[in-house]
Protein backbone atom coordinates (compact mmCIF):
# COMPACT_ATOMS: atom_id res chain seq x y z
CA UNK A 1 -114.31 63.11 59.77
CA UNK A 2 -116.26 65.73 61.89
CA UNK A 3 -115.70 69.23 61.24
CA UNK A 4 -115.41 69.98 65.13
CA UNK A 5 -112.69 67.09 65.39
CA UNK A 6 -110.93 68.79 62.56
CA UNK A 7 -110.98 72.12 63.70
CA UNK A 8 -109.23 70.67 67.36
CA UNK A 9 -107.11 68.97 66.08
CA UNK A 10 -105.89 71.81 63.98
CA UNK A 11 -105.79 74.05 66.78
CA UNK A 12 -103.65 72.13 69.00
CA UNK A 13 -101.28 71.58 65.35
CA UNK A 14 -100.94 75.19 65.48
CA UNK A 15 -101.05 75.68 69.07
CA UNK A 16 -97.01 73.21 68.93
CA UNK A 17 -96.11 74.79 66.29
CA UNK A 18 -96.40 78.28 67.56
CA UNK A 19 -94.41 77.30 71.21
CA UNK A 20 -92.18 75.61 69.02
CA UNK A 21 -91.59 78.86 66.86
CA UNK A 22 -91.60 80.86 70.40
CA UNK A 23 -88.87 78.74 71.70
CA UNK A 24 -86.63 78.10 68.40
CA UNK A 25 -86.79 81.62 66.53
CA UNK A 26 -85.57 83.99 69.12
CA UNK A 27 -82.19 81.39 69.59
CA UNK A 28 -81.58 81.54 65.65
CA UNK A 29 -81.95 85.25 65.45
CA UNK A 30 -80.17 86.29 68.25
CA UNK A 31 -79.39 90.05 66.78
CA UNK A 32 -83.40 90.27 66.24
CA UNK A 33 -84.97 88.48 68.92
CA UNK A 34 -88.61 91.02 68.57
CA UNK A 35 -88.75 90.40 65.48
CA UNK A 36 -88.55 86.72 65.64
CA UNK A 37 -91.59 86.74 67.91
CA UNK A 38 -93.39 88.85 65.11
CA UNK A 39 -92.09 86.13 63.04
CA UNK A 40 -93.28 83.49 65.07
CA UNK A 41 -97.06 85.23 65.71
CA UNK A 42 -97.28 85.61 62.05
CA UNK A 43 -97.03 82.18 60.83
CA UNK A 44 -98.88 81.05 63.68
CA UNK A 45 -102.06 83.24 62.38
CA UNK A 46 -101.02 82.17 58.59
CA UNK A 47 -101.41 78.46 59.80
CA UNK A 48 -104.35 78.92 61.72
CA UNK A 49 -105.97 80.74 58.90
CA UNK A 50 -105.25 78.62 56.13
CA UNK A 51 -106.52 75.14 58.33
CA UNK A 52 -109.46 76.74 59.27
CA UNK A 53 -110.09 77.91 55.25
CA UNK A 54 -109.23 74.65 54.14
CA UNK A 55 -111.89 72.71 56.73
CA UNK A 56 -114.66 75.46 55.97
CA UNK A 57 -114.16 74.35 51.83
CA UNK A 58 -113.69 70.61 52.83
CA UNK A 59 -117.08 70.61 54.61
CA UNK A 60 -119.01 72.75 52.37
C-alpha cells in the first residue's frame, strides 16, 4: 500500500484515539483530571510516533 495512504490513515487512528482518551480519561480519574490530559497527550504522541517509525522501516 502507499506510504501517503498509510501515513492518513494512521493519523486519523491516532487522531480517535486521542478524543477518545480526551473524553474517557478525565471521567476515570476524577481526583486527577490534568493529569489525565497529560496522560492522554502522551500516548497520543507515543502512537503517533511509533506508526510513523513503523511506516518509515516498512517502506524503506
Amino acid at each position: 500500500m502507499n506510504p501517503r495512504v498509510l501515513e492518513v490513515l494512521a493519523a486519523f487512528g491516532c487522531l480517535a484515539l486521542f478524543v477518545a482518551l480526551l473524553v474517557t480519561l478525565p471521567n476515570m480519574m476524577v481526583e486527577m483530571e490534568g493529569v489525565a490530559y497529560i496522560v492522554a497527550l502522551v500516548a497520543f504522541i507515543a502512537a503517533l510516533s511509533t506508526a510513523g517509525y513503523l511506516i518509515d522501516k516498512r517502506a524503506a
